[in-house]
N, C-alpha and C. Protein backbone atom coordinates (compact mmCIF):
# COMPACT_ATOMS: atom_id res chain seq x y z
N UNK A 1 1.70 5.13 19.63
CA UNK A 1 1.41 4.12 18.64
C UNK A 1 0.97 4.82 17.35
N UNK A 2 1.75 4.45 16.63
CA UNK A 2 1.16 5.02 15.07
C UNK A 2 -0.14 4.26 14.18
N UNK A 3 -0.80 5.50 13.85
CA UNK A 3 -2.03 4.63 13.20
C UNK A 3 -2.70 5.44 11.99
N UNK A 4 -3.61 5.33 11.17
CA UNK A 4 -4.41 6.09 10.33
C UNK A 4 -5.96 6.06 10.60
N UNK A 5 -6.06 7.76 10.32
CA UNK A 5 -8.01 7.63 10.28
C UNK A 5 -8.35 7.37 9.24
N UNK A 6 -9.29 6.50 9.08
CA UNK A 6 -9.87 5.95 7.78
C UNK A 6 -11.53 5.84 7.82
N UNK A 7 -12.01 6.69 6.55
CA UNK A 7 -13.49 6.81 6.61
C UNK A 7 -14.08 5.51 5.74
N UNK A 8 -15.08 5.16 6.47
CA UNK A 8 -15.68 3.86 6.38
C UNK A 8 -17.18 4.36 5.37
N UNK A 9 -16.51 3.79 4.34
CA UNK A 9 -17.53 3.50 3.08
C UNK A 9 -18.90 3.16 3.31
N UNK A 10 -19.38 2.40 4.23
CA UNK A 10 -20.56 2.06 4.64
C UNK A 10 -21.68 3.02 5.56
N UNK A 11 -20.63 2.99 7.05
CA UNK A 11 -21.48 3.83 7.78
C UNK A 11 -21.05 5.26 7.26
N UNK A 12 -19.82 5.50 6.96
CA UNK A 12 -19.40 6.92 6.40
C UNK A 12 -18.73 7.71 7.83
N UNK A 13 -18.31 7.31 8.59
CA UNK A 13 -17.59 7.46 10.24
C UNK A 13 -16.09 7.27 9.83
N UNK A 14 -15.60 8.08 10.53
CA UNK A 14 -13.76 7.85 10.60
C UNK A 14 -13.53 6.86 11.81
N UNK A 15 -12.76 5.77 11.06
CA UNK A 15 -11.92 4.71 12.42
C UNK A 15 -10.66 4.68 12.46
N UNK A 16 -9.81 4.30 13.17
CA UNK A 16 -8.90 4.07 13.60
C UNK A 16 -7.75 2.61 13.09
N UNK A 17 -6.94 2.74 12.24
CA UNK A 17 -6.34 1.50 11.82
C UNK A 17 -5.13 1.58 12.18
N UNK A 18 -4.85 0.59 13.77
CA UNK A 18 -3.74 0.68 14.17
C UNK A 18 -2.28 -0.08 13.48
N UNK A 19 -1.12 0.21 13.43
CA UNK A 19 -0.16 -0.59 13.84
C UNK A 19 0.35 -1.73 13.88
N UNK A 20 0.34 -2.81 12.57
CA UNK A 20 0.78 -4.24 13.06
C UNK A 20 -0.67 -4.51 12.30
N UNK A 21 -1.94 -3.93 12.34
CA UNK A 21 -3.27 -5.00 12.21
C UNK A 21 -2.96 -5.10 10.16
N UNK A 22 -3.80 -6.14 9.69
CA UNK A 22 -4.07 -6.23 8.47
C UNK A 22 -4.62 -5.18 7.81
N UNK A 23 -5.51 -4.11 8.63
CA UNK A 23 -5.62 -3.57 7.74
C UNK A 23 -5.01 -2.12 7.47
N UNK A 24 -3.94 -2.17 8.51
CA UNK A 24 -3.16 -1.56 8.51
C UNK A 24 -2.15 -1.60 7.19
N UNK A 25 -1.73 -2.73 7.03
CA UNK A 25 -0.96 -3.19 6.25
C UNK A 25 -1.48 -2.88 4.89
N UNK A 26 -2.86 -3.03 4.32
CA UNK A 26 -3.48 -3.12 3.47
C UNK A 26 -3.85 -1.62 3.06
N UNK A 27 -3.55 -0.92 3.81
CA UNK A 27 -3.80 0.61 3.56
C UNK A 27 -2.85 1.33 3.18
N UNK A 28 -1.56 0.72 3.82
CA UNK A 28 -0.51 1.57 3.65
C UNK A 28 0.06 1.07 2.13
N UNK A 29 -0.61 -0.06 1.69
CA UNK A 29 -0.21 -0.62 0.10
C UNK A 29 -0.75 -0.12 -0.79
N UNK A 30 -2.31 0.38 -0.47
CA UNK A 30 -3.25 0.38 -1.38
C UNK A 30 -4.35 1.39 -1.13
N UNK A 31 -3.63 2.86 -1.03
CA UNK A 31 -4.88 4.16 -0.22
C UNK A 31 -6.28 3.82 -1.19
N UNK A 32 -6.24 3.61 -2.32
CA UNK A 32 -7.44 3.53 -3.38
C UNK A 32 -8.31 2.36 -2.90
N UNK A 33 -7.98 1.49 -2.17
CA UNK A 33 -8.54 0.40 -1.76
C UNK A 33 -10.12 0.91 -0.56
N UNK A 34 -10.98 0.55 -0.69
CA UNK A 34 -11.82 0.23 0.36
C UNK A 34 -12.16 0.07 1.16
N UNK A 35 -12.41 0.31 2.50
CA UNK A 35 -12.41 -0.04 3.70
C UNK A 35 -13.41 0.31 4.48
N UNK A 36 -13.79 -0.44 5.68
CA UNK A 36 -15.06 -0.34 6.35
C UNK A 36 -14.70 -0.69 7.88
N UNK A 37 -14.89 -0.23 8.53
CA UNK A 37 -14.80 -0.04 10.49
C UNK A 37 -15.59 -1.67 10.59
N UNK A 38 -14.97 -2.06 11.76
CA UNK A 38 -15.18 -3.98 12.32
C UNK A 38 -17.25 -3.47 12.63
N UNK A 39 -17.48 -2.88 12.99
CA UNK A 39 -18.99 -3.21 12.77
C UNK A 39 -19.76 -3.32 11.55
N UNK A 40 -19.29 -2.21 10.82
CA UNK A 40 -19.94 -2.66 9.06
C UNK A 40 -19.46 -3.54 8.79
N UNK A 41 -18.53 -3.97 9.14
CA UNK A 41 -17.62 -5.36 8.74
C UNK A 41 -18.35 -6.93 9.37
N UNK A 42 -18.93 -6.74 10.51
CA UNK A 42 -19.50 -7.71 11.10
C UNK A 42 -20.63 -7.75 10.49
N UNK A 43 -21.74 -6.75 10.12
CA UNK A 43 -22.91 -6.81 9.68
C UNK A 43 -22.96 -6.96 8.10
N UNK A 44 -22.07 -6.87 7.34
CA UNK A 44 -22.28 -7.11 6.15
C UNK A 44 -21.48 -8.59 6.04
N UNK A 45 -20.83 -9.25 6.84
CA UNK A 45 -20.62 -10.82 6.97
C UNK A 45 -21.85 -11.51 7.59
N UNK A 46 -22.47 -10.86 8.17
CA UNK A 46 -24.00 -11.44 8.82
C UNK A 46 -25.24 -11.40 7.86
N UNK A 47 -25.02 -10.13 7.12
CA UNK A 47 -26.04 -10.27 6.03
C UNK A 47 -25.65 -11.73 4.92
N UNK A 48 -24.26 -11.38 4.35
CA UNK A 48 -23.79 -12.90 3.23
C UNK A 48 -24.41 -14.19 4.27
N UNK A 49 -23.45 -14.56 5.62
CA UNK A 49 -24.60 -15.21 6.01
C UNK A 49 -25.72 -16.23 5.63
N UNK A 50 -26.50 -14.85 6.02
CA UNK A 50 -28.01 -15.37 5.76
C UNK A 50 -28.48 -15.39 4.72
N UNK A 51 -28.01 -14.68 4.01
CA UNK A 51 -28.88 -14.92 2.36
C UNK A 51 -27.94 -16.18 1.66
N UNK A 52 -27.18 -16.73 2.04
CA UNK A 52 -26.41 -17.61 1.56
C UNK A 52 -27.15 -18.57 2.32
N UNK A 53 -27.70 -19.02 3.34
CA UNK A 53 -28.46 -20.09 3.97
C UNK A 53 -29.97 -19.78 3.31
N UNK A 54 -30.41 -18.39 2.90
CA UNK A 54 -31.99 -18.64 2.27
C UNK A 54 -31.95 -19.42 0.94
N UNK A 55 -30.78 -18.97 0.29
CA UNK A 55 -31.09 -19.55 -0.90
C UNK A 55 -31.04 -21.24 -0.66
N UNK A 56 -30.16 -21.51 0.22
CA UNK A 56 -29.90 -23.39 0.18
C UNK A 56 -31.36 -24.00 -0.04
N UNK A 57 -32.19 -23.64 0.83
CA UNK A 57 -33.77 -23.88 0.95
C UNK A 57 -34.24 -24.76 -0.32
């Protein structure tokens, strides 16, 4: 299966972007582009989140 290592801006770790996924696709368009591994990815959607529900208050 073909794939790319890609270092993650956040934690700063090399991941794995397989084959077929989006961000696969999105890499092979755009190397200058940004990218972050599905856990920085989960935790910085968990942070928006919540600070998006503190402010409603």
């Amino acid at each position: 299966m073909i794939y790319y290592e890609i270092l993650c801006y956040s934690c700063k770790k090399t991941f794995k972007v397989y084959e077929g996924s989006l961000l696969y696709k999105q890499f092979k368009e755009r190397k200058s582009r940004i990218f972050c591994c599905d856990d920085c990815s989960h935790k910085i959607r968990m942070d928006a989140i919540k600070n998006f529900f503190r402010y409603l208050k």
